[in-house]
Protein backbone atom coordinates (compact mmCIF):
# COMPACT_ATOMS: atom_id res chain seq x y z
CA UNK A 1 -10.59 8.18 -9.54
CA UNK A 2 -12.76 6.32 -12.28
CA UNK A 3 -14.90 3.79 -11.21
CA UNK A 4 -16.97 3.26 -14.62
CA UNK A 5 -13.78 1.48 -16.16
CA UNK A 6 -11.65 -1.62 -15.41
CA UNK A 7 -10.37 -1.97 -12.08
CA UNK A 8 -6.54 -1.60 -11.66
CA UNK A 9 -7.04 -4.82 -9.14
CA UNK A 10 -9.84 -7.04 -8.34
CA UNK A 11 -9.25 -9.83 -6.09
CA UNK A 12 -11.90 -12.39 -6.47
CA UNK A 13 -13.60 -15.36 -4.21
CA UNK A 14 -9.93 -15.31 -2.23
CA UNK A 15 -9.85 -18.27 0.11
CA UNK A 16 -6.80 -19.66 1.52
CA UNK A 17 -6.30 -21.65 5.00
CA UNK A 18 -3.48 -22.09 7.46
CA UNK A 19 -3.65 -25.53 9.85
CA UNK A 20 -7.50 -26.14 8.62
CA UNK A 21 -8.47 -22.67 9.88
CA UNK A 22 -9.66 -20.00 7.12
CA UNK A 23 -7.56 -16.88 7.52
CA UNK A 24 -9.37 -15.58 4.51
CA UNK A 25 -13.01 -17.58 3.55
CA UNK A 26 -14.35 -16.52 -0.43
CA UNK A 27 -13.51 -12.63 -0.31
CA UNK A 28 -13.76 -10.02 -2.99
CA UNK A 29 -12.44 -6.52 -3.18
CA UNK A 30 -10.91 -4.20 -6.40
CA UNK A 31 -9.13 -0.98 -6.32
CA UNK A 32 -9.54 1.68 -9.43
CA UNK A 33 -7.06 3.69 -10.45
CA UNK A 34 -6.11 6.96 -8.29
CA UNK A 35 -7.97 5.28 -5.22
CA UNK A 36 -7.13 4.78 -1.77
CA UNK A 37 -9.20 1.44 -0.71
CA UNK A 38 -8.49 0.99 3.59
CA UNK A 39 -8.66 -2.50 5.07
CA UNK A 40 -10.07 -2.63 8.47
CA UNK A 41 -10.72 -5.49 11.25
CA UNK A 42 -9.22 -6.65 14.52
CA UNK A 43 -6.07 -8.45 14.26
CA UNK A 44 -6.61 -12.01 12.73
CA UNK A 45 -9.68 -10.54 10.99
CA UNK A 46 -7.71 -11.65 7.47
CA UNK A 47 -6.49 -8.22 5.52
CA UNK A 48 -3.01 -8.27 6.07
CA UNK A 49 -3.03 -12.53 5.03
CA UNK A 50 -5.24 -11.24 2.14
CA UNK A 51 -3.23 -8.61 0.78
CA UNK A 52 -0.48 -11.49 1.27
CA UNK A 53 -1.71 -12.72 -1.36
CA UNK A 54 -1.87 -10.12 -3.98
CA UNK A 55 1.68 -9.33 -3.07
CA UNK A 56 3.34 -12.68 -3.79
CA UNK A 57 4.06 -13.77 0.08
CA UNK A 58 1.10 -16.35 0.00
CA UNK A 59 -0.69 -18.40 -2.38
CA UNK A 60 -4.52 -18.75 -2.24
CA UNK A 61 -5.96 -21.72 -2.19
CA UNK A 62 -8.39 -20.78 -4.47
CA UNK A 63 -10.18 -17.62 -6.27
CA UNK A 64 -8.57 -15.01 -8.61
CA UNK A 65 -6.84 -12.11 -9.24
CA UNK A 66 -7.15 -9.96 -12.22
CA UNK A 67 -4.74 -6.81 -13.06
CA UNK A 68 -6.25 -4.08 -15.35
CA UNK A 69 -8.98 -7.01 -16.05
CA UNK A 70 -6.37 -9.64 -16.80
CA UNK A 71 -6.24 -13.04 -15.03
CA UNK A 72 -2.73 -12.32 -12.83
CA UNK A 73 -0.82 -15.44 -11.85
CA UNK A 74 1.10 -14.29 -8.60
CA UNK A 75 2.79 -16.90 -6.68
CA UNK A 76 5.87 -14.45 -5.67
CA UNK A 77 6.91 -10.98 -5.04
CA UNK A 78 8.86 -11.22 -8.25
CA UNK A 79 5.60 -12.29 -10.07
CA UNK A 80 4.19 -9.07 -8.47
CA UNK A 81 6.46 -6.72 -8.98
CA UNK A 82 6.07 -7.92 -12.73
CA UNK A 83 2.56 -6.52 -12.60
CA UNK A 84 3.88 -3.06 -11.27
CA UNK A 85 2.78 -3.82 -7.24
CA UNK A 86 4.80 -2.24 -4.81
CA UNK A 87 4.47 -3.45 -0.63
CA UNK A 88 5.62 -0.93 1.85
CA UNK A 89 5.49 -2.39 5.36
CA UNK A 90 5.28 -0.83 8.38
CA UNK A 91 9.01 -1.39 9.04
CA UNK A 92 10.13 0.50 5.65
CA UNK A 93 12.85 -1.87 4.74
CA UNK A 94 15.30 0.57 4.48
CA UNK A 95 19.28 0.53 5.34
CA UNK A 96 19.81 2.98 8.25
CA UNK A 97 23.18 3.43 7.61
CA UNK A 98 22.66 4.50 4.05
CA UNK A 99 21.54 7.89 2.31
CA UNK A 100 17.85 8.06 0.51
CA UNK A 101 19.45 7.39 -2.78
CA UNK A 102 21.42 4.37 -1.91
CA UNK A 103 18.10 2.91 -0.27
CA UNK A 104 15.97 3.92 -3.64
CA UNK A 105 18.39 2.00 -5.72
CA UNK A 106 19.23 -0.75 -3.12
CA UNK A 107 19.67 -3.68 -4.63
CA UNK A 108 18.82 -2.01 -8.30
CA UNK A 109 22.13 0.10 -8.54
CA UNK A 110 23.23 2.07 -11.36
CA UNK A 111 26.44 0.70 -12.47
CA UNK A 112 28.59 3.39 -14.72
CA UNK A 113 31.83 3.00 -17.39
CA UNK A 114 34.07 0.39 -15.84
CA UNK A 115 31.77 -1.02 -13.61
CA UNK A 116 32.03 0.97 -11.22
CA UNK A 117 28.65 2.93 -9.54
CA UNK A 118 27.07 6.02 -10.65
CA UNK A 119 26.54 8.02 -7.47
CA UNK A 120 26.47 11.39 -9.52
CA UNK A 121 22.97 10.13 -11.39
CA UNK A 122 21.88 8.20 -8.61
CA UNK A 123 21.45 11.28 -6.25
CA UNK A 124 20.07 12.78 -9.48
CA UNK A 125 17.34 11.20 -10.05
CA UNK A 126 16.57 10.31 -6.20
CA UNK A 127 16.09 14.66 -6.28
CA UNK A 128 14.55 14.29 -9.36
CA UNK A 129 11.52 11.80 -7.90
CA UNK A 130 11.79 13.51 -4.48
CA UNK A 131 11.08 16.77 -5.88
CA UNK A 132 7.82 15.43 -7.11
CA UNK A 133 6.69 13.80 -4.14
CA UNK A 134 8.11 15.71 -1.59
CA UNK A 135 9.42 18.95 -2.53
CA UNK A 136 10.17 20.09 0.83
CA UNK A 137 12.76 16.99 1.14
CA UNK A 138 16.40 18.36 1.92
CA UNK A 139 18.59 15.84 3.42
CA UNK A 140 19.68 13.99 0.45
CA UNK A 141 23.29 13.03 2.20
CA UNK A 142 22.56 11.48 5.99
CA UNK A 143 21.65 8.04 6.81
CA UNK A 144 18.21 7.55 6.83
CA UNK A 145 18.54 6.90 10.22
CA UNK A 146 19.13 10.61 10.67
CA UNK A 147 15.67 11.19 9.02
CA UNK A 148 11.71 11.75 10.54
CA UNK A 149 8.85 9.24 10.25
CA UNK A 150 7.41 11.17 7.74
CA UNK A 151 10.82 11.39 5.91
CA UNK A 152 11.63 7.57 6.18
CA UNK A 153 8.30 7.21 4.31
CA UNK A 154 8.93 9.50 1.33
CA UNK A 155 11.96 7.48 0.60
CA UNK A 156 10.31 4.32 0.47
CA UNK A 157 7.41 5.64 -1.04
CA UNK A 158 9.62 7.44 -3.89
CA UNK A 159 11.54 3.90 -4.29
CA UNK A 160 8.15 2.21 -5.28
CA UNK A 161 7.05 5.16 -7.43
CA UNK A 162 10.58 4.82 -9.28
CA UNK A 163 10.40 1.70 -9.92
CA UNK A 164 6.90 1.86 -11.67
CA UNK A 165 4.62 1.10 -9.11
CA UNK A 166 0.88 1.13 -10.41
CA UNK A 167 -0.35 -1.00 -7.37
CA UNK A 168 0.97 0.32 -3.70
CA UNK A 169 0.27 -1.64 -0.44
CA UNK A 170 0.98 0.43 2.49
CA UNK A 171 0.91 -1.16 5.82
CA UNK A 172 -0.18 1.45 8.67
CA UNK A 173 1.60 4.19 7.11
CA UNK A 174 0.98 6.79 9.45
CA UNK A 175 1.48 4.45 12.47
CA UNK A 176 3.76 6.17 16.03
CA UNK A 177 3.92 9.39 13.28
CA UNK A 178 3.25 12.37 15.04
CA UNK A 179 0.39 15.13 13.79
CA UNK A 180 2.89 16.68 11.67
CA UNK A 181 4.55 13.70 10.21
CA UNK A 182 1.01 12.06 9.29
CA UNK A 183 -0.10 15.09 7.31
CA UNK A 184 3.22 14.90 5.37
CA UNK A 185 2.07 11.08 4.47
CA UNK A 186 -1.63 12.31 3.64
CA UNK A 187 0.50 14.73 1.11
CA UNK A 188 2.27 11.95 -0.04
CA UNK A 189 -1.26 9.81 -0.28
CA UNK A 190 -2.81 12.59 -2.30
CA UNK A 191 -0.15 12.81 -4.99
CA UNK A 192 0.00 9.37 -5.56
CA UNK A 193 -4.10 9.42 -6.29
CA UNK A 194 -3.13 12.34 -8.60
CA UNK A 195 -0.86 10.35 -10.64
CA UNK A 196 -3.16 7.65 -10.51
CA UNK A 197 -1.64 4.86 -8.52
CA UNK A 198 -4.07 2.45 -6.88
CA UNK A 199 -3.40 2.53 -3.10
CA UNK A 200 -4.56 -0.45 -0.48
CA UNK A 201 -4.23 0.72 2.88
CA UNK A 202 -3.68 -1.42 5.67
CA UNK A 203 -4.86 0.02 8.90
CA UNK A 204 -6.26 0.17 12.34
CA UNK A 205 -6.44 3.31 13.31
CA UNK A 206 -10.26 4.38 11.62
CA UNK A 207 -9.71 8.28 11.94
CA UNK A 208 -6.69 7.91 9.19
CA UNK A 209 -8.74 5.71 7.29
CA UNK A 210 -11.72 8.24 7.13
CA UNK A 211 -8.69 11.19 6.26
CA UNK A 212 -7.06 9.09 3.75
CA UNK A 213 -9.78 6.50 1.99
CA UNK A 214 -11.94 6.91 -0.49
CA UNK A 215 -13.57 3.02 0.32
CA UNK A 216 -13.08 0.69 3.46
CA UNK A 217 -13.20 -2.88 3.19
CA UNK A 218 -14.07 -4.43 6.51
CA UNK A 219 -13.25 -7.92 7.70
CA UNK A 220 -13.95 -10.33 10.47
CA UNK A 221 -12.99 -13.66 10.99
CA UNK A 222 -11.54 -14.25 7.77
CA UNK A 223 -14.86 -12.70 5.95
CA UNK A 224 -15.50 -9.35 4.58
CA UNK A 225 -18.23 -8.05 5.92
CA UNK A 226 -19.00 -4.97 3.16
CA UNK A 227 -17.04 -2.09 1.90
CA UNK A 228 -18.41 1.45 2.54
CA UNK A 229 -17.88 4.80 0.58
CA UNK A 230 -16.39 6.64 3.12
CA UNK A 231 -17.84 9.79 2.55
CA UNK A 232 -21.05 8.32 2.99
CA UNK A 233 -20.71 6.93 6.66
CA UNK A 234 -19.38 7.73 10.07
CA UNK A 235 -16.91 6.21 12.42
CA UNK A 236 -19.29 5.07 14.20
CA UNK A 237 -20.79 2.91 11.60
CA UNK A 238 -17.23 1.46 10.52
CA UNK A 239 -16.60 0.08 14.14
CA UNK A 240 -20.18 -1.20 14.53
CA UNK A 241 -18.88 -3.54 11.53
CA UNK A 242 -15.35 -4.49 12.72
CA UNK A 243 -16.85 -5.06 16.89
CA UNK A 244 -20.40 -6.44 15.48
CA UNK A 245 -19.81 -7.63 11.95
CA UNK A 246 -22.91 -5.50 11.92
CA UNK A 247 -23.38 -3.55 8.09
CA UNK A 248 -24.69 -0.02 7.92
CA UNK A 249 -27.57 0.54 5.20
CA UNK A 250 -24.82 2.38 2.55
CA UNK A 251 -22.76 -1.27 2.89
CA UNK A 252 -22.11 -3.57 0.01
């Protein structure tokens, strides 16, 4: 992670409002490249409307966003997949009754002589990005529905990487994953950071935030209410600041 240069993402003086009531009032966050950046607060507190809006499903009503320091105009997912950002929800979006390399090229097929599709280099290169995400992956010909939590995750996650993604959201990632399972998607975390994707983390749950994060961005009520090195605080601290709104000293 390099923090002296341009941010991959900096969202800036977000507001936008639902029925006169601010779901997100004047916030600012960024994300550098090969960072993991955690968004914390009670539901309602804003993140997941706020991330909305970097992925294309909502419109602010006002402030900015800038990708790689360049004013972004996102008013779709389309518009943000143009600027390489990826969502994975906590649902996965995947067919069940398909194999992982029909999912990765779901909608995106690879169409051979005669029109006809190119399973042979479709399973190819699903091994090919599953070997460098997951190595351990095996089960290249079930349904997904056959697959683990952990599993189900490295096929979206290898979909988005595919398909160029600089920018990942991932919403509760490790969430109903057992102890195993979540350490496969810490693996999967870490690699990403090594090959320098930008990663905003939508969670609850403030132990995988403190395993996973480099910085947490807290909200409350629409506001943030600082972002913390994680290194440099404990859990203890982040809750006093989504219960109390309250900022430990190494805030800002």
């Amino acid at each position: 992670m390099n923090k002296n240069g341009t941010p991959l993402v900096e969202m800036r003086d977000i507001s936008i409002s639902f029925g006169g009531i601010k779901a997100v009032d004047h916030v600012t966050v960024d994300l550098y490249p090969g960072e993991v950046v955690g968004l914390l607060g009670h539901n309602g507190a804003g993140k997941s409307t706020l991330i909305k809006c970097l992925s294309g499903a909502y419109r602010p009503d006002s402030g900015d966003i800038f990708i790689n320091g360049q004013k972004a105009v996102i008013e779709n997912p389309r518009d943000a997949r143009s600027f390489n950002i990826e969502t994975i929800y906590q649902t996965l979006a995947l067919a069940d009754n398909l194999d992982a390399a029909s999912n990765l090229f779901l909608g995106r097929e690879l169409v051979g002589a005669g029109g006809f599709l190119n399973d042979a280099e479709m399973e190819a290169e699903t091994r090919k990005i599953m070997g460098r995400l997951n190595p351990n992956f095996r089960k290249f010909n079930v349904p997904v529905s056959a697959l683990s939590g952990g599993q189900r995750q490295s096929v979206a996650i290898a979909r988005a990487v595919y398909f160029n993604a600089k920018i990942l959201i991932m919403d509760e990632p490790t969430a109903a994953l057992g102890p195993h399972e979540t350490q496969m998607v810490a693996e999967l975390i870490q690699e990403l950071k090594k090959q320098g994707l930008g990663i905003f983390l939508i969670e609850h749950d403030i132990h995988a935030v403190m395993e996973l994060c480099d910085r947490a961005v807290v909200m409350k009520n629409g506001q943030r209410v600082g972002t913390v090195n994680v290194n440099e605080v404990t859990d203890d601290d982040i809750l006093g600041m989504i219960i109390l709104g309250k900022k430990p000293p190494q805030a800002y």
